[in-house]
N, C-alpha and C. Protein backbone atom coordinates (compact mmCIF):
# COMPACT_ATOMS: atom_id res chain seq x y z
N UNK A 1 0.86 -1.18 0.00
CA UNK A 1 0.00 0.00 0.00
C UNK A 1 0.90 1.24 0.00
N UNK A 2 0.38 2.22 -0.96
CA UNK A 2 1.37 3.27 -0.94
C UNK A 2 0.95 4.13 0.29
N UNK A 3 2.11 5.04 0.46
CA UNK A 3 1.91 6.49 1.52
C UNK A 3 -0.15 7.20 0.45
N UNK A 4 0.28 8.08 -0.58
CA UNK A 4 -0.97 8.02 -0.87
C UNK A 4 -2.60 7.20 -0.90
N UNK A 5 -2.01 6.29 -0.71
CA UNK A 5 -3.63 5.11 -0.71
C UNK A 5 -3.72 5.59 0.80
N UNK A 6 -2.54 5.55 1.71
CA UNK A 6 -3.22 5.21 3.37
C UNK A 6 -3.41 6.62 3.03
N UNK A 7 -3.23 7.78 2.83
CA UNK A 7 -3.64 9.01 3.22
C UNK A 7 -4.85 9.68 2.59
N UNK A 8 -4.97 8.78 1.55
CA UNK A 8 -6.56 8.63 1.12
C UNK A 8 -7.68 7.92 2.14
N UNK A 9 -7.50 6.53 2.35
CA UNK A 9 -7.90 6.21 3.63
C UNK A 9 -8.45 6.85 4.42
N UNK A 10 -7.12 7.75 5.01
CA UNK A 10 -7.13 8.45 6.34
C UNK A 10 -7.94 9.90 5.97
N UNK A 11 -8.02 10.16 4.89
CA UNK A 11 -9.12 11.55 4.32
C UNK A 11 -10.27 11.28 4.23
N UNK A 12 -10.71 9.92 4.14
CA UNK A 12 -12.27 9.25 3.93
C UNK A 12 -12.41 9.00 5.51
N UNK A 13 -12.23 8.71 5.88
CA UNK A 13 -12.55 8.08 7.37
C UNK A 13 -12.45 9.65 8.08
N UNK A 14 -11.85 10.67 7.92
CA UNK A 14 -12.19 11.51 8.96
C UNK A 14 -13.29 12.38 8.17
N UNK A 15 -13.60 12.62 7.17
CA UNK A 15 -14.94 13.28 6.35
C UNK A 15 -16.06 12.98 6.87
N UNK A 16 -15.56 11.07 7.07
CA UNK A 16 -16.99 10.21 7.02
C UNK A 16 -17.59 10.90 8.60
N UNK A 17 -16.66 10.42 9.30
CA UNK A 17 -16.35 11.11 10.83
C UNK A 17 -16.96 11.92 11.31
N UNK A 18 -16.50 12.94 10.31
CA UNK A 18 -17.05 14.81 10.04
C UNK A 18 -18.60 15.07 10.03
N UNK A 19 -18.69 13.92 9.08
CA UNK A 19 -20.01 13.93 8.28
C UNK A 19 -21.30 13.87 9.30
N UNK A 20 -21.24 12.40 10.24
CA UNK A 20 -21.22 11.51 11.01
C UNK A 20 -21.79 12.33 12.20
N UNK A 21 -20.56 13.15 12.85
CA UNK A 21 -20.37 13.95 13.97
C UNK A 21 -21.49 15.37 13.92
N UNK A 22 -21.32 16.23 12.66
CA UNK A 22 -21.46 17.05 12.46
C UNK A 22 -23.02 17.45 11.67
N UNK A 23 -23.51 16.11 11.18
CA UNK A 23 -25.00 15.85 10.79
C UNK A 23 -24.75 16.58 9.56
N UNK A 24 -23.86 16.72 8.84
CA UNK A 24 -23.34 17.17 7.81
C UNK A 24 -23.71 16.37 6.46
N UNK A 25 -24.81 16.39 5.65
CA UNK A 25 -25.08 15.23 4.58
C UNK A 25 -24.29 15.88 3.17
N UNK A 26 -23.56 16.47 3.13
CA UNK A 26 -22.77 16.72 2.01
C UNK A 26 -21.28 16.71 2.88
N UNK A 27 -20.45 16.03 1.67
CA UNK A 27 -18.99 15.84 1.58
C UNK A 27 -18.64 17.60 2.29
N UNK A 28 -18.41 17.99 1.18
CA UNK A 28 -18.16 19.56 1.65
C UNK A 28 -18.52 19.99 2.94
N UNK A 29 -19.51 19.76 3.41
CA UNK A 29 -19.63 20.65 4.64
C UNK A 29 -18.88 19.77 5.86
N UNK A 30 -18.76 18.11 6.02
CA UNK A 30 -18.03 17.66 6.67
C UNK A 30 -16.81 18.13 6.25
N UNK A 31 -16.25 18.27 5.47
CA UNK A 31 -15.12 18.71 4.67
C UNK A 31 -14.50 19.15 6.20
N UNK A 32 -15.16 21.08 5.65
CA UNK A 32 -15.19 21.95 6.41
C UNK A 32 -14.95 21.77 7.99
N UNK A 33 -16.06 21.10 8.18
CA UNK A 33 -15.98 20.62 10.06
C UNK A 33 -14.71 20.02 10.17
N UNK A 34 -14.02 19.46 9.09
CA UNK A 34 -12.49 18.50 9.57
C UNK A 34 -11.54 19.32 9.50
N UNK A 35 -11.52 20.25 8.65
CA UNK A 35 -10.90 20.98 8.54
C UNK A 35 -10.53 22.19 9.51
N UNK A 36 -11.76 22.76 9.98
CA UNK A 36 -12.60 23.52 11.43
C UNK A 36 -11.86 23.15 12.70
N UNK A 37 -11.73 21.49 12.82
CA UNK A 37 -11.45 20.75 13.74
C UNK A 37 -9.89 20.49 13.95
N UNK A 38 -9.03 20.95 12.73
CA UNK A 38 -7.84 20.87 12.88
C UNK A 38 -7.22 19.39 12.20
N UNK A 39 -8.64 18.59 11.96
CA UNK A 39 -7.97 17.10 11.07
C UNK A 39 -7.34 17.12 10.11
N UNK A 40 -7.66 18.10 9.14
CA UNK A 40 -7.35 18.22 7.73
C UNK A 40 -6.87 19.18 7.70
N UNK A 41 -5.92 19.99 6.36
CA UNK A 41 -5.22 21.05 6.25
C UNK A 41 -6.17 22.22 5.27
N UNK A 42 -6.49 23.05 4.98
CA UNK A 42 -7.16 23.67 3.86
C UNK A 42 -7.10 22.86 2.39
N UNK A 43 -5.76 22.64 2.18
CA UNK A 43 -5.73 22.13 1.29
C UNK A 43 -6.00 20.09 0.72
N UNK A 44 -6.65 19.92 2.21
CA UNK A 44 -7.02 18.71 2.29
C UNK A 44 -6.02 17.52 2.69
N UNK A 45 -4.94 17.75 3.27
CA UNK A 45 -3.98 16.77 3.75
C UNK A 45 -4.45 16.60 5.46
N UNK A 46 -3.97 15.11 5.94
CA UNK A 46 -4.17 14.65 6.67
C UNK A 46 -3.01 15.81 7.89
N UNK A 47 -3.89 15.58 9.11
CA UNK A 47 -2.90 16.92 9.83
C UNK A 47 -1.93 15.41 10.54
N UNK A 48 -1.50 16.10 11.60
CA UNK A 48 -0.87 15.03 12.68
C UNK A 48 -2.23 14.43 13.86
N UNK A 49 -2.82 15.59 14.22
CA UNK A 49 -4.64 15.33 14.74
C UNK A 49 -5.50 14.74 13.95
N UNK A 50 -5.34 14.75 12.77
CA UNK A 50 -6.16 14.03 12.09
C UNK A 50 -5.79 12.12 12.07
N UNK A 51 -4.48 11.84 11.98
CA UNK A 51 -3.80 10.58 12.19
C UNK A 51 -4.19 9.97 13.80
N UNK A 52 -4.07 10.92 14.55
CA UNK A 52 -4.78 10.64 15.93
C UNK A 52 -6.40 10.53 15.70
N UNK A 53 -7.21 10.78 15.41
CA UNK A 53 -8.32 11.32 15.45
C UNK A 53 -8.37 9.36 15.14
N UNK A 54 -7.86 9.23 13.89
CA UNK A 54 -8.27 8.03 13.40
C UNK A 54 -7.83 6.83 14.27
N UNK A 55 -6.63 7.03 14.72
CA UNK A 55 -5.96 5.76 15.68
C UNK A 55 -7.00 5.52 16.75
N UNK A 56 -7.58 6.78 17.00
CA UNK A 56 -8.77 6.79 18.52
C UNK A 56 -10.27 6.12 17.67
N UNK A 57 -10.43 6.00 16.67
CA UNK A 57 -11.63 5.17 16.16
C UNK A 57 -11.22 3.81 16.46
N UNK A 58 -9.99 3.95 15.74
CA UNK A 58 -9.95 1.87 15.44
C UNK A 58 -9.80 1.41 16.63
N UNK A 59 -9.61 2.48 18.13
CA UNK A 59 -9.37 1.59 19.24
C UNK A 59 -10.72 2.17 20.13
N UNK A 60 -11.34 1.10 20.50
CA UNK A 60 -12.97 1.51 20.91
C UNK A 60 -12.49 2.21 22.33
N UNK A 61 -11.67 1.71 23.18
CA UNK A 61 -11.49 3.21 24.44
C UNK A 61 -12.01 4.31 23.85
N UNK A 62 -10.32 4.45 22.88
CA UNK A 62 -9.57 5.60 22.62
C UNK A 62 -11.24 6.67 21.42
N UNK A 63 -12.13 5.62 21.41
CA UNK A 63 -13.41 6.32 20.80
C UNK A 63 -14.34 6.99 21.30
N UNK A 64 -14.43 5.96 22.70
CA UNK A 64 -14.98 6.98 23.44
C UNK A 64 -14.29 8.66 24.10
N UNK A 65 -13.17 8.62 24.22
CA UNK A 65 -12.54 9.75 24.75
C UNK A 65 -12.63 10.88 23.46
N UNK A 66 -12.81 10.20 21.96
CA UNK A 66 -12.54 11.24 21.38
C UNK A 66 -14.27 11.90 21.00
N UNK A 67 -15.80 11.09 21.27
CA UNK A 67 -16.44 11.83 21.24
C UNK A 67 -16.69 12.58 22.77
N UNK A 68 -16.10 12.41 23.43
CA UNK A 68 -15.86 13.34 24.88
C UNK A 68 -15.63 14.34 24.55
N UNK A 69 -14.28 14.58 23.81
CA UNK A 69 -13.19 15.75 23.48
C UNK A 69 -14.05 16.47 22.61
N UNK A 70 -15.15 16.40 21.89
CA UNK A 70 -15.75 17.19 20.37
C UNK A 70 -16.59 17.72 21.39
């Protein structure tokens, strides 16, 4: 798997997230909220919070603490 595929990945899963969190039914406006949130960069790259954001999904604790933190 390349660096680009996982950071594609990691751009779908925090949108979805966004989407999810934010009751957001368009791409774009979760976009925004990830972006808002510090996950994503303006220009749509994964931040260093955004790589966290995701490690705290795949681990069900670390999921609950992160809808605490929003």
């Amino acid at each position: 798997m390349t660096v680009r595929k996982v950071d594609s990945d990691l751009h779908s899963a925090i949108v979805d997230f966004a989407g999810r969190i934010s009751g957001a039914s368009e791409d774009s406006k979760a976009l925004t909220y990830a972006i808002d949130h510090g996950w994503l960069t303006a220009q749509g790259d994964v931040t260093p919070e955004g790589r966290q954001l995701v490690e705290a999904l795949l681990d069900q604790s670390g999921a609950r603490s992160v809808f605490r933190n929003i």
